[in-house]
PDB file of N, CA and C in Angstrom:
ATOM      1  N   UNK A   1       0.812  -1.185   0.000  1.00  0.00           N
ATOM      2  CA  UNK A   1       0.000   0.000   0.000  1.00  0.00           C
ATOM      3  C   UNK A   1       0.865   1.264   0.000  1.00  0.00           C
ATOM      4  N   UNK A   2       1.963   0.978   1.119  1.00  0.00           N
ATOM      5  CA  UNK A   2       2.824   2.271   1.130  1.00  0.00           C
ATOM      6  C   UNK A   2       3.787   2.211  -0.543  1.00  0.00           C
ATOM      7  N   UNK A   3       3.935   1.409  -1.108  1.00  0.00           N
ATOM      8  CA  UNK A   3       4.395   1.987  -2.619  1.00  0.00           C
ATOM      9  C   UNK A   3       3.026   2.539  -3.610  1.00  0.00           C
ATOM     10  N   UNK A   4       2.214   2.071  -3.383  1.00  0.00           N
ATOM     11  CA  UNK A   4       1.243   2.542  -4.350  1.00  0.00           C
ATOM     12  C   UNK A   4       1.040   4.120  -4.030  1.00  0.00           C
ATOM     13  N   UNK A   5       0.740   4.529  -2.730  1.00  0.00           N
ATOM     14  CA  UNK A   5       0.804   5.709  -1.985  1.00  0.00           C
ATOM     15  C   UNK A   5       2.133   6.639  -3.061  1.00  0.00           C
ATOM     16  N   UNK A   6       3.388   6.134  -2.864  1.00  0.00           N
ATOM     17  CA  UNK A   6       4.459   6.610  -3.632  1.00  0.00           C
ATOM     18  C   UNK A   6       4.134   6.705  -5.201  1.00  0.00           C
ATOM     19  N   UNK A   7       3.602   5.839  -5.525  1.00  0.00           N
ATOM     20  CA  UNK A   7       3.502   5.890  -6.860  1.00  0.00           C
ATOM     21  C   UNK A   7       2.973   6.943  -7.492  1.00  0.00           C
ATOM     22  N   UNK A   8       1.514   7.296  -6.591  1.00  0.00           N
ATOM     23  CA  UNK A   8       0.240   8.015  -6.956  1.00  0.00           C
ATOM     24  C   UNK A   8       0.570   9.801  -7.031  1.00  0.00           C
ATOM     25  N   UNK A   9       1.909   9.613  -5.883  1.00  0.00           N
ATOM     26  CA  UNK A   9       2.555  11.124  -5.815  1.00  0.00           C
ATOM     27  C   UNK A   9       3.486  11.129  -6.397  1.00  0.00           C
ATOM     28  N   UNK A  10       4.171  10.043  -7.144  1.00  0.00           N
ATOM     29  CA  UNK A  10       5.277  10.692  -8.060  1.00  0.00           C
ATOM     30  C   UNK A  10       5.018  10.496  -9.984  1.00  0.00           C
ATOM     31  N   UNK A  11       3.809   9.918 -10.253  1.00  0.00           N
ATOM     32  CA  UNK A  11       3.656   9.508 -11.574  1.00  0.00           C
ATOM     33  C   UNK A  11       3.370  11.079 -11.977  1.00  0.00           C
ATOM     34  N   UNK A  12       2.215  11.857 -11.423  1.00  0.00           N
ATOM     35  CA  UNK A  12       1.698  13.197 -12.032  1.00  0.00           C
ATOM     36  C   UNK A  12       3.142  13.760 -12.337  1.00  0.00           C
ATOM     37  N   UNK A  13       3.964  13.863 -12.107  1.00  0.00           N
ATOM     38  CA  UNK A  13       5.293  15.018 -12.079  1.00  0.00           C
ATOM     39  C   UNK A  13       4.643  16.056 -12.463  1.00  0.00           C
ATOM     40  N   UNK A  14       5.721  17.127 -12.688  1.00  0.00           N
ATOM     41  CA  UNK A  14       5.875  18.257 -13.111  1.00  0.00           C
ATOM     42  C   UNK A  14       6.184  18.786 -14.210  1.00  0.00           C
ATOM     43  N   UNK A  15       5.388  19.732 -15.099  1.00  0.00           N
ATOM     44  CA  UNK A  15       5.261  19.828 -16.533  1.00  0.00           C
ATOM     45  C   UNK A  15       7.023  20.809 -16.469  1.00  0.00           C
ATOM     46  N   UNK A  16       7.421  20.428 -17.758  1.00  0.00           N
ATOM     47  CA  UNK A  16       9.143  20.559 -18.058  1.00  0.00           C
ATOM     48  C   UNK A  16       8.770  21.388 -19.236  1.00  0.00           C
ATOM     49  N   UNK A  17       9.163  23.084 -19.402  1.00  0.00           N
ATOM     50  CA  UNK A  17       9.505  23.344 -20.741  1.00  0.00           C
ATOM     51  C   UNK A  17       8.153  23.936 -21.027  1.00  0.00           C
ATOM     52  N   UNK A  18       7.925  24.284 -22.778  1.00  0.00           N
ATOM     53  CA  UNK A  18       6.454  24.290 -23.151  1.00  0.00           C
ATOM     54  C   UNK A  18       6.264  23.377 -24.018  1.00  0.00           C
ATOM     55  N   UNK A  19       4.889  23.661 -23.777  1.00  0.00           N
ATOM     56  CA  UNK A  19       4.040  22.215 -24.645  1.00  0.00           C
ATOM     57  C   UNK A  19       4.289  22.350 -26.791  1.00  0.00           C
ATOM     58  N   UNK A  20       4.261  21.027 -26.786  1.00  0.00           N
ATOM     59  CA  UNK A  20       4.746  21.298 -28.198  1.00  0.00           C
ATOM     60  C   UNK A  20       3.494  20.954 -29.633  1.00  0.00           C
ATOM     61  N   UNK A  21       3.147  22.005 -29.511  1.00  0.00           N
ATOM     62  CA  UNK A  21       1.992  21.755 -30.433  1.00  0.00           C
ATOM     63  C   UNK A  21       2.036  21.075 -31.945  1.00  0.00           C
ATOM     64  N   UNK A  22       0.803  20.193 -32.581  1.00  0.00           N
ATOM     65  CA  UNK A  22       0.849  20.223 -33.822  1.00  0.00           C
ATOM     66  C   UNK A  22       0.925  21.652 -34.887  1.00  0.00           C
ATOM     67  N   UNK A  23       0.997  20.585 -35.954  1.00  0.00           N
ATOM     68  CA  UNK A  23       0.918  22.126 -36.944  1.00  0.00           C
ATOM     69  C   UNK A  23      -0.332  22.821 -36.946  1.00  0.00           C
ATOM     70  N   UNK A  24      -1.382  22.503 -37.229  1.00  0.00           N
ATOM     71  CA  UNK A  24      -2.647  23.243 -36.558  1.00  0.00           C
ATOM     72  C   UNK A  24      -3.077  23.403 -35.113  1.00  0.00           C
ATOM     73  N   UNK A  25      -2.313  22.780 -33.767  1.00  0.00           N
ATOM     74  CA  UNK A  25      -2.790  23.281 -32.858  1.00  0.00           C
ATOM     75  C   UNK A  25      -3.870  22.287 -32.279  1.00  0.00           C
ATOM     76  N   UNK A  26      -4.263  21.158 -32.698  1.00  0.00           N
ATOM     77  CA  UNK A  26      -5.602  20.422 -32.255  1.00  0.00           C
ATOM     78  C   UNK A  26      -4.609  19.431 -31.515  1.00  0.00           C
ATOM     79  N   UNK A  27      -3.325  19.081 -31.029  1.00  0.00           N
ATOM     80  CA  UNK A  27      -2.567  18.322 -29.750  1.00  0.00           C
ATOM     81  C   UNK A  27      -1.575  19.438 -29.683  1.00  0.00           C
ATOM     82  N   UNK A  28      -1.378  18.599 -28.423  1.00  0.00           N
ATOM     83  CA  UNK A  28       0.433  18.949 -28.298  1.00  0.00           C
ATOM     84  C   UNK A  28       0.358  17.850 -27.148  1.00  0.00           C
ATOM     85  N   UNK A  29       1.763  18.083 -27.082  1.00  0.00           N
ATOM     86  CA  UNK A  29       2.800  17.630 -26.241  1.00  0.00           C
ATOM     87  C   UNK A  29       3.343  17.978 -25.051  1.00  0.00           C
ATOM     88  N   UNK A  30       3.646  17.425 -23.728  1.00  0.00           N
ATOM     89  CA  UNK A  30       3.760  18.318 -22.852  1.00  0.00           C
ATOM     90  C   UNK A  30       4.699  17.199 -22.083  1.00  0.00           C
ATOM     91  N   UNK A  31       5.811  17.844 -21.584  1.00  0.00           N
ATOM     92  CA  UNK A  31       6.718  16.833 -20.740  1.00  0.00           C
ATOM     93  C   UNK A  31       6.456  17.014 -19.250  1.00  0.00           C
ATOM     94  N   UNK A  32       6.871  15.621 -18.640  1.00  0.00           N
ATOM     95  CA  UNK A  32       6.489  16.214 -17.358  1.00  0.00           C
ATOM     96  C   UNK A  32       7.944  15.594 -16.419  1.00  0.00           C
ATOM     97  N   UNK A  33       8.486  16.151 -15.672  1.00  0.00           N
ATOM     98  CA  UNK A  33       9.582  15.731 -14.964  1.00  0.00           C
ATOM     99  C   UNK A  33       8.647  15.052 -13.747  1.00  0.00           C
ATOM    100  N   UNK A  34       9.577  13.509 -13.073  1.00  0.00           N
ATOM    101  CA  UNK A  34       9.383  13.319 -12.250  1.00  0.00           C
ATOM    102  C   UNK A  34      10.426  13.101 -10.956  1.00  0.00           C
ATOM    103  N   UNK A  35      10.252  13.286 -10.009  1.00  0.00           N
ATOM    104  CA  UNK A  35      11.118  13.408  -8.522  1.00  0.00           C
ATOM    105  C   UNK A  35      12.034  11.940  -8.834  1.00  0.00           C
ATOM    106  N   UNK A  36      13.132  12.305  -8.811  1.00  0.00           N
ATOM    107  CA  UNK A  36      14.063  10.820  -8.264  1.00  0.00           C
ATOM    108  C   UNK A  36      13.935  10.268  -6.943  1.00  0.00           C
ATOM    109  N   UNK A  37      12.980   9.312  -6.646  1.00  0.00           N
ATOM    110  CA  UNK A  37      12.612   9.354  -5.318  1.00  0.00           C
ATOM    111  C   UNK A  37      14.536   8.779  -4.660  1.00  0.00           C
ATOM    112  N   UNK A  38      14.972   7.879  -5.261  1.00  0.00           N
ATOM    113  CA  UNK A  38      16.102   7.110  -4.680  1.00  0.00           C
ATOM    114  C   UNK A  38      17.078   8.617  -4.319  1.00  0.00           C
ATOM    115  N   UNK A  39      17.457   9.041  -5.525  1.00  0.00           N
ATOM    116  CA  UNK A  39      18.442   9.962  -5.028  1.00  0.00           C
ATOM    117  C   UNK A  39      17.707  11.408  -3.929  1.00  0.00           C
ATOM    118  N   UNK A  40      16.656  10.960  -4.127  1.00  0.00           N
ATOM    119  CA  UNK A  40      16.235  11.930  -2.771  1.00  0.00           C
ATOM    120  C   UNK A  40      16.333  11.348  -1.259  1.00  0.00           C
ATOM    121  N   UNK A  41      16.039  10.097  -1.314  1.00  0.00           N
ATOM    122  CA  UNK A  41      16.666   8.961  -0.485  1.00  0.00           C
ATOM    123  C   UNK A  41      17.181   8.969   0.572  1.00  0.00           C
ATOM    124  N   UNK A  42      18.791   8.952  -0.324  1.00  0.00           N
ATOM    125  CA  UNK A  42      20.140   8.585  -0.149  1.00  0.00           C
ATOM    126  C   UNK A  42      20.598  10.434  -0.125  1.00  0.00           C
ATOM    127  N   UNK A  43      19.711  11.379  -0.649  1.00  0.00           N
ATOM    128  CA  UNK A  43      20.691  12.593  -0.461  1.00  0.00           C
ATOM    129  C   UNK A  43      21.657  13.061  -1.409  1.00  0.00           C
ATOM    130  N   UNK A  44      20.891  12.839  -2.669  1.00  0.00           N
ATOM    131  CA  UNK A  44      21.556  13.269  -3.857  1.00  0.00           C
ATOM    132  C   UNK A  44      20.752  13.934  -4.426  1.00  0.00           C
ATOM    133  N   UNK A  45      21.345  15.516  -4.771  1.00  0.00           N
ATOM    134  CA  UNK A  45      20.528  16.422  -5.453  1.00  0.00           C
ATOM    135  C   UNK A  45      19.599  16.990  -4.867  1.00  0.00           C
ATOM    136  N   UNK A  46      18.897  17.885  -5.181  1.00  0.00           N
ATOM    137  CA  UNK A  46      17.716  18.516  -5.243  1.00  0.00           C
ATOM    138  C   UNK A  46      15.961  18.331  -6.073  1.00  0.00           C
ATOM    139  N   UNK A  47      15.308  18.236  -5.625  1.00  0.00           N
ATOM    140  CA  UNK A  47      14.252  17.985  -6.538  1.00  0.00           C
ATOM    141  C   UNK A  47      13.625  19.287  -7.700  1.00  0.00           C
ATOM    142  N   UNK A  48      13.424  18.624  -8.770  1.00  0.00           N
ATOM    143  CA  UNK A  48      13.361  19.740  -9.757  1.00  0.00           C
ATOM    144  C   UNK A  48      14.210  19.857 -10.651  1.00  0.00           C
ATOM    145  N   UNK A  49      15.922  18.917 -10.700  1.00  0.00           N
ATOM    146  CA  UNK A  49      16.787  19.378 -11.174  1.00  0.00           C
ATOM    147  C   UNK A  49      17.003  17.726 -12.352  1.00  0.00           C
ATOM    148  N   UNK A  50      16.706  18.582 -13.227  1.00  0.00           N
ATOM    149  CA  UNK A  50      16.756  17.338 -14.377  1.00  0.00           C
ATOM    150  C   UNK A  50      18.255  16.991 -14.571  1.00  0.00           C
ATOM    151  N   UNK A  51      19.281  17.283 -14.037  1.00  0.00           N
ATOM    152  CA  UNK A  51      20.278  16.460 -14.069  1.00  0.00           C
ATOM    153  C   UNK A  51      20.619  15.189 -12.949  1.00  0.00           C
ATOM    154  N   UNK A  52      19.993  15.946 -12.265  1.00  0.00           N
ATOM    155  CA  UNK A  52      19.522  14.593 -11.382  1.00  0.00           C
ATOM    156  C   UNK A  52      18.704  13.512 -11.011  1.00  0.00           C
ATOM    157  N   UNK A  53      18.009  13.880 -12.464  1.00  0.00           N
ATOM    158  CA  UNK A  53      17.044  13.238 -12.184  1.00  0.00           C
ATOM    159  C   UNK A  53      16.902  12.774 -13.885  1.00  0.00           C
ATOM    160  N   UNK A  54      16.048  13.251 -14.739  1.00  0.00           N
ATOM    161  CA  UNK A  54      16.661  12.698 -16.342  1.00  0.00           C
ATOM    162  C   UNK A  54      15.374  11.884 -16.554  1.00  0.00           C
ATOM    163  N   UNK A  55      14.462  11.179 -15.540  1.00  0.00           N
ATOM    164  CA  UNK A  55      12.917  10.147 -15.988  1.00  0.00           C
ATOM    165  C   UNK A  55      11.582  11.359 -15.691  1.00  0.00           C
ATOM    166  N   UNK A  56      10.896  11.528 -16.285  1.00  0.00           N
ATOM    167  CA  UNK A  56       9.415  11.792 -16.769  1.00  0.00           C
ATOM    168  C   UNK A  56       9.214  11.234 -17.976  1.00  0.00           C
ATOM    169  N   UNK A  57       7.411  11.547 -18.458  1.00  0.00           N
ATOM    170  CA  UNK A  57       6.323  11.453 -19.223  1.00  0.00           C
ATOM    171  C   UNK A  57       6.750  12.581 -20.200  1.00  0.00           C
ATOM    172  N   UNK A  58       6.006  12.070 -21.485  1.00  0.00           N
ATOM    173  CA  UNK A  58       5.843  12.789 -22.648  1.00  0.00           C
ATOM    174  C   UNK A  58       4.201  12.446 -22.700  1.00  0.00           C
ATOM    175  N   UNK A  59       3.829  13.374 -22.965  1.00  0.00           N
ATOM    176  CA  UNK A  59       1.930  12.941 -22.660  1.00  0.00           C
ATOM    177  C   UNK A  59       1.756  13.843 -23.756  1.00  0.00           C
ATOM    178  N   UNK A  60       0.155  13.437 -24.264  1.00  0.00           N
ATOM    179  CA  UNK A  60      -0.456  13.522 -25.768  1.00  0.00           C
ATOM    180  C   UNK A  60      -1.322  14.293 -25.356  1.00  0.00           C
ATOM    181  N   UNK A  61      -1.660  15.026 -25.336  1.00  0.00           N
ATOM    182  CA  UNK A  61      -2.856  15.823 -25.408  1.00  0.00           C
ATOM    183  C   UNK A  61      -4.156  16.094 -26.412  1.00  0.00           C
ATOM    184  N   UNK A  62      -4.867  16.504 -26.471  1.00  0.00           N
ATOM    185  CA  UNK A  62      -5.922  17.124 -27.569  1.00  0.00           C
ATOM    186  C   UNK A  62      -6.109  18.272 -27.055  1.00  0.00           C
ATOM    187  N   UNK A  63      -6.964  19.518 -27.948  1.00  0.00           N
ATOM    188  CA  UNK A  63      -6.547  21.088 -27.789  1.00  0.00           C
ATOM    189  C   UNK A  63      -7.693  20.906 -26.434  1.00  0.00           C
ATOM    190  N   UNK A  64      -8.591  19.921 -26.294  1.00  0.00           N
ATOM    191  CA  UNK A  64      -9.578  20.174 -25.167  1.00  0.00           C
ATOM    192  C   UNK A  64      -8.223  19.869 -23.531  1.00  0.00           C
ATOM    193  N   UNK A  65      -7.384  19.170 -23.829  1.00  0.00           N
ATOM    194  CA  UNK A  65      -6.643  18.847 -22.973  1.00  0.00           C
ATOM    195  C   UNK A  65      -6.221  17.640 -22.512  1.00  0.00           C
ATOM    196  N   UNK A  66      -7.604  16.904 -22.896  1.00  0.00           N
ATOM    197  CA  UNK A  66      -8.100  15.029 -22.690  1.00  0.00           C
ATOM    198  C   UNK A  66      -6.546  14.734 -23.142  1.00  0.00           C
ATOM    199  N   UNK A  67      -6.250  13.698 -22.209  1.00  0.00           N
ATOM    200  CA  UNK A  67      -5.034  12.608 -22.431  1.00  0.00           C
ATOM    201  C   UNK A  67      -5.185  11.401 -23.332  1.00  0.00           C
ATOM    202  N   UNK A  68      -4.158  11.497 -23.822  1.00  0.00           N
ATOM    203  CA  UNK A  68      -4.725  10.812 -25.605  1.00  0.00           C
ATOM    204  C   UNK A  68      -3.370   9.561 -25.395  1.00  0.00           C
ATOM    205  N   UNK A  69      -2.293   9.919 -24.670  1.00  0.00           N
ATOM    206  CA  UNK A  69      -1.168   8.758 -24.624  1.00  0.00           C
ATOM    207  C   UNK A  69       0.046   9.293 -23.726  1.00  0.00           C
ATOM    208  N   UNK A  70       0.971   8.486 -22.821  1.00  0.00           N
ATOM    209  CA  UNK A  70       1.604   8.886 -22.599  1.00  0.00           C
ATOM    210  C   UNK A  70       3.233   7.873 -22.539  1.00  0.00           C
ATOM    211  N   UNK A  71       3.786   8.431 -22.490  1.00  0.00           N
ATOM    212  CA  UNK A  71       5.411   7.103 -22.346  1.00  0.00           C
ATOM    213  C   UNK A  71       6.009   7.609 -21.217  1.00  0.00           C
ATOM    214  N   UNK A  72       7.076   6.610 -20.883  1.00  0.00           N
ATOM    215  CA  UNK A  72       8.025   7.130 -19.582  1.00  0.00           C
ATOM    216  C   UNK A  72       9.301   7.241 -20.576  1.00  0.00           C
ATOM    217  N   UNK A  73      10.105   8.429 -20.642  1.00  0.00           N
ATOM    218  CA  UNK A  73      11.248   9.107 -21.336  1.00  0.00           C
ATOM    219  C   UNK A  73      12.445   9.390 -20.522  1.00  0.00           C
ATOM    220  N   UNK A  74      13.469   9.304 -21.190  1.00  0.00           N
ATOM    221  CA  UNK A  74      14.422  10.155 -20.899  1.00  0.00           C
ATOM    222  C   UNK A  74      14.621  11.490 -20.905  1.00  0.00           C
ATOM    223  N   UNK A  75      14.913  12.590 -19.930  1.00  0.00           N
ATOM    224  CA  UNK A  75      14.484  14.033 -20.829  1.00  0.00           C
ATOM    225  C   UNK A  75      15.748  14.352 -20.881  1.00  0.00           C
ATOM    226  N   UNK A  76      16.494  13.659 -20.345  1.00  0.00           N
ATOM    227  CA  UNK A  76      17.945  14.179 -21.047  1.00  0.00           C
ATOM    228  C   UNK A  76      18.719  13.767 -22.251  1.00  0.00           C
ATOM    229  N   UNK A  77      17.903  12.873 -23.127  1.00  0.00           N
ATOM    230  CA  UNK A  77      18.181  12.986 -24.022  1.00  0.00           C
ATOM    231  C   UNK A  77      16.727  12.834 -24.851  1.00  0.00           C
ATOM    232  N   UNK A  78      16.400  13.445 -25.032  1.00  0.00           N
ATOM    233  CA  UNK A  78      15.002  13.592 -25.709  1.00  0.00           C
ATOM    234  C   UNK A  78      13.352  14.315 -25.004  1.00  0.00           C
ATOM    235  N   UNK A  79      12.254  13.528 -25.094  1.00  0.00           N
ATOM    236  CA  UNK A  79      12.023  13.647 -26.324  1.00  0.00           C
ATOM    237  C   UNK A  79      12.057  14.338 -27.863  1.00  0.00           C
ATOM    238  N   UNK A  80      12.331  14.022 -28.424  1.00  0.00           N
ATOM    239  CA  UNK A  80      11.973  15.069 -29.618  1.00  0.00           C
ATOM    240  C   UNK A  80      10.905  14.495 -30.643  1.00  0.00           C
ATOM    241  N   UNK A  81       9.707  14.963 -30.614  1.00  0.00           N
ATOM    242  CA  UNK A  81       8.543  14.539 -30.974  1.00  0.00           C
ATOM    243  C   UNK A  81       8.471  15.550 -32.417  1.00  0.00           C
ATOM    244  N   UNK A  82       8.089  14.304 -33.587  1.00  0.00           N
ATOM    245  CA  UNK A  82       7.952  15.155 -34.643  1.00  0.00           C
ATOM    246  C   UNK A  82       6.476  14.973 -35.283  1.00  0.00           C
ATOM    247  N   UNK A  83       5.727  15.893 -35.645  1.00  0.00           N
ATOM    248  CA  UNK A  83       4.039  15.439 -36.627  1.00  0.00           C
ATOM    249  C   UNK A  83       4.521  15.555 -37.486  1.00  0.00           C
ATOM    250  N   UNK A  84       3.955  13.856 -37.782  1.00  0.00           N
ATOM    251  CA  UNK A  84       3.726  13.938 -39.551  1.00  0.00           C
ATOM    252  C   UNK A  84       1.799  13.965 -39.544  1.00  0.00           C
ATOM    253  N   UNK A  85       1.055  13.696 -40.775  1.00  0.00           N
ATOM    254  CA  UNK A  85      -0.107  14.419 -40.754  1.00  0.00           C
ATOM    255  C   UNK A  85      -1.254  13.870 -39.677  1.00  0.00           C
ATOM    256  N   UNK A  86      -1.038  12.354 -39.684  1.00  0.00           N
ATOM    257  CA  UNK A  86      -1.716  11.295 -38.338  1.00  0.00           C
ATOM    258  C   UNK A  86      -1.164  10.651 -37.568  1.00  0.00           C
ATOM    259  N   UNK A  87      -0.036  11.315 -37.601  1.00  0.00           N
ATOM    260  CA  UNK A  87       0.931  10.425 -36.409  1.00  0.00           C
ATOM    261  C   UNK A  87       2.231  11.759 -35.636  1.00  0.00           C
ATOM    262  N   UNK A  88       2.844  10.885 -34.649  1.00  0.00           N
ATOM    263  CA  UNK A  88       3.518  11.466 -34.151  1.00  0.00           C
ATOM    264  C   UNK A  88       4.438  10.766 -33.857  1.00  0.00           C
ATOM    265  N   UNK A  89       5.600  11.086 -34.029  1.00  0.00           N
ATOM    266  CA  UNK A  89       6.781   9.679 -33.332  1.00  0.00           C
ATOM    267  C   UNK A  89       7.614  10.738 -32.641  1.00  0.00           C
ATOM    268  N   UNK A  90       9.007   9.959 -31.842  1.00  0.00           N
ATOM    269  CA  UNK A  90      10.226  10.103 -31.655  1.00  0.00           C
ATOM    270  C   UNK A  90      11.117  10.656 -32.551  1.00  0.00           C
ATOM    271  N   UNK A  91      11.935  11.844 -32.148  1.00  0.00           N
ATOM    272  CA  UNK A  91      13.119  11.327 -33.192  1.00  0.00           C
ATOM    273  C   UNK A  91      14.289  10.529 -32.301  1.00  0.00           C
ATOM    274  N   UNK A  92      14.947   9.714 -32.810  1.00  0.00           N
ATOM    275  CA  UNK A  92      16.009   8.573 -32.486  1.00  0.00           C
ATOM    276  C   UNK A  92      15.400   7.407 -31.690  1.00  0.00           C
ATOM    277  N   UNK A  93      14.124   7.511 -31.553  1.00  0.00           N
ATOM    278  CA  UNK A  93      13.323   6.381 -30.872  1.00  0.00           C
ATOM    279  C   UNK A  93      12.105   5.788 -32.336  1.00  0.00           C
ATOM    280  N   UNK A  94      12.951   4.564 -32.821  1.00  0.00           N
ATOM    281  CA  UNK A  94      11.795   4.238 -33.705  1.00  0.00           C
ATOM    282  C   UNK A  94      11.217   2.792 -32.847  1.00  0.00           C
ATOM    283  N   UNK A  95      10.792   2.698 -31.689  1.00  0.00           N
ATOM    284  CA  UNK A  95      10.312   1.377 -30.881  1.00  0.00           C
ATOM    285  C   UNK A  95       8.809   2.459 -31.213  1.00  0.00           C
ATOM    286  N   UNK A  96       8.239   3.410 -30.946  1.00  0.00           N
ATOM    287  CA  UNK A  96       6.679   3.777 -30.808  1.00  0.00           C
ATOM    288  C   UNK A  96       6.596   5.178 -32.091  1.00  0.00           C
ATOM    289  N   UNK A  97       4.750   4.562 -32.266  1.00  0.00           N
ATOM    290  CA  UNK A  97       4.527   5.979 -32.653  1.00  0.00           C
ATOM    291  C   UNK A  97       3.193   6.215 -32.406  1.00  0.00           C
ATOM    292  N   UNK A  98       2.639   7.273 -32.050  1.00  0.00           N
ATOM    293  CA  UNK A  98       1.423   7.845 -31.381  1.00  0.00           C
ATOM    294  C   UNK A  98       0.356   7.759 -32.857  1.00  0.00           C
ATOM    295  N   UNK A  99      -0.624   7.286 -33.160  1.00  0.00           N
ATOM    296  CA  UNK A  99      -1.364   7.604 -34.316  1.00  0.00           C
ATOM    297  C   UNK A  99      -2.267   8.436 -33.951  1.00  0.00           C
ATOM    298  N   UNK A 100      -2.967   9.757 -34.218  1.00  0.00           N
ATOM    299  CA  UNK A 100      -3.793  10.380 -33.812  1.00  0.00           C
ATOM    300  C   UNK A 100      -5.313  10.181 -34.409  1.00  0.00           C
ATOM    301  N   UNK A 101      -6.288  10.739 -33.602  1.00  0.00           N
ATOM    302  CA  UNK A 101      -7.566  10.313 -34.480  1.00  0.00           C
ATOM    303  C   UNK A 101      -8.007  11.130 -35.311  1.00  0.00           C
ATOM    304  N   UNK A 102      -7.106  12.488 -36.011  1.00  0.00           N
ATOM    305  CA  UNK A 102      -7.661  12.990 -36.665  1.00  0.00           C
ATOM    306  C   UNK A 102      -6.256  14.147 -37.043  1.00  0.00           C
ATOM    307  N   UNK A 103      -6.184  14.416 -38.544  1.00  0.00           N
ATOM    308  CA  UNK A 103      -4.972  14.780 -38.904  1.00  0.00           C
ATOM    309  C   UNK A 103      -4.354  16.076 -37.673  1.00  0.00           C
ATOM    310  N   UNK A 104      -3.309  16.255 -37.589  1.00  0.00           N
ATOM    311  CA  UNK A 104      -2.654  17.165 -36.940  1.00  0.00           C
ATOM    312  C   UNK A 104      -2.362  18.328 -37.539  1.00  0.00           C
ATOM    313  N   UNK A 105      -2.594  17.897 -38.800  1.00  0.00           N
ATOM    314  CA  UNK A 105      -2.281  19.684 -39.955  1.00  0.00           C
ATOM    315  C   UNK A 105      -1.160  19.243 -40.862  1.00  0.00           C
ATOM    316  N   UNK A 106      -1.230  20.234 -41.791  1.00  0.00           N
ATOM    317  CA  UNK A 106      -0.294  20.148 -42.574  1.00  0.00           C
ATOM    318  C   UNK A 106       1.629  20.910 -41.889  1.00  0.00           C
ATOM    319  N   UNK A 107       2.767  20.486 -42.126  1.00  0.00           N
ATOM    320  CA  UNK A 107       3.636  20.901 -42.019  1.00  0.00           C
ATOM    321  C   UNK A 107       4.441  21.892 -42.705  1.00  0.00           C
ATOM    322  N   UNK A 108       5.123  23.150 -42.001  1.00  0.00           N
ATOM    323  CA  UNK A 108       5.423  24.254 -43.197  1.00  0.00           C
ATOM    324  C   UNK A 108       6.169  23.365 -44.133  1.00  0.00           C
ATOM    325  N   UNK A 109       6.084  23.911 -44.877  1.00  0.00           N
ATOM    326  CA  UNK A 109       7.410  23.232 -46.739  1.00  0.00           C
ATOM    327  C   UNK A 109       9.011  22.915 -46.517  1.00  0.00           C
ATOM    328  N   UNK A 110       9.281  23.950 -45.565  1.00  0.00           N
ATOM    329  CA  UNK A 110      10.515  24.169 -44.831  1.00  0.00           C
ATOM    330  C   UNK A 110      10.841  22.959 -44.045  1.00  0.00           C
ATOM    331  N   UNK A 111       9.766  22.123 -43.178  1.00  0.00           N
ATOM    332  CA  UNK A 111      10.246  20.796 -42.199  1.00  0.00           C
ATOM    333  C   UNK A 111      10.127  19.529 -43.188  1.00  0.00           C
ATOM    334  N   UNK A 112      10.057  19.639 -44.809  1.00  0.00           N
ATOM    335  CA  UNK A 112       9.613  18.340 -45.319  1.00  0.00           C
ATOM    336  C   UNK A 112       8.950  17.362 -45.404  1.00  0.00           C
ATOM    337  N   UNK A 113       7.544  17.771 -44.744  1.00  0.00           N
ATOM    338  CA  UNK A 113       6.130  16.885 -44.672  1.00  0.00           C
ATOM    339  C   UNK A 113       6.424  16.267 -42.811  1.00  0.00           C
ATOM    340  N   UNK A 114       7.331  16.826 -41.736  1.00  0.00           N
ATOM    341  CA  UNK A 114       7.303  16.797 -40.437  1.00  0.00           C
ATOM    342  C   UNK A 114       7.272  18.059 -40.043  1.00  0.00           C
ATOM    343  N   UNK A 115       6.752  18.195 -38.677  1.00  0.00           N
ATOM    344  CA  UNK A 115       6.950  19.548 -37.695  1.00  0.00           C
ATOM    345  C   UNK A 115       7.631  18.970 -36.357  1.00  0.00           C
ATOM    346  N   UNK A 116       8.055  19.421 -35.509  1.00  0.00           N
ATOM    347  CA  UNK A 116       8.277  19.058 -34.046  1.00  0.00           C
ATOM    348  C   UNK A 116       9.033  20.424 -33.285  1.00  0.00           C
ATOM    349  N   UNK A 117       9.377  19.770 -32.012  1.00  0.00           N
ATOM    350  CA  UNK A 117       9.672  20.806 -31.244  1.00  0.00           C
ATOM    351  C   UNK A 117      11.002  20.263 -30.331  1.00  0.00           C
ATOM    352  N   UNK A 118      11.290  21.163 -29.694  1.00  0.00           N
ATOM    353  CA  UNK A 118      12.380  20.914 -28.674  1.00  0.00           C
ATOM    354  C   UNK A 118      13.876  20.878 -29.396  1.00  0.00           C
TER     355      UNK A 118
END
């Protein structure tokens, strides 16, 4: 019970950065840092400090806000989330890709039929 308790307060984390919208704006993306519970522990670091820490969520949004998907990430080295017109992937992570239920928009001419952020 006492890990689930832990769990329930460290899964929400804390949103990292800004949210990274499609090309029209109907998702985005939003990272969320979470607490290193161990190195808070043992007495390493500070909470809040993504070098010490490096695990949160990349979560899917829709423009209403509704949670559409989320993964557990590295944020120190990524995510970098790119739209193509019904999907969304990784860049350097080809294990997932988010399919959306309804196109994300077209991409300027300039990103080559992708958009992303970060």
């Amino acid at each position: 019970m006492l890990m689930l308790g832990f769990y329930l307060i460290w899964k929400p984390g804390t949103p990292l950065g800004d949210r990274c919208y499609s090309p029209n704006h109907d998702y985005f993306i939003q990272q969320y840092q979470n607490i290193n519970l161990w190195a808070l522990a043992v007495g390493f670091g500070m909470p809040g400090q993504v070098g010490d820490n490096g695990v949160g969520y990349a979560r899917l949004y829709n423009k209403d806000g509704r949670l559409l998907n989320e993964r557990l990430v590295n944020l120190q080295q990524g995510p970098f989330p790119r739209w193509g017109d019904k999907v969304v992937y990784f860049l350097g992570d080809d294990s997932e890709e988010w399919v959306l239920p309804s196109s994300a928009g077209r991409p300027s001419h300039r990103s080559r039929g992708v958009s992303g952020c970060y």
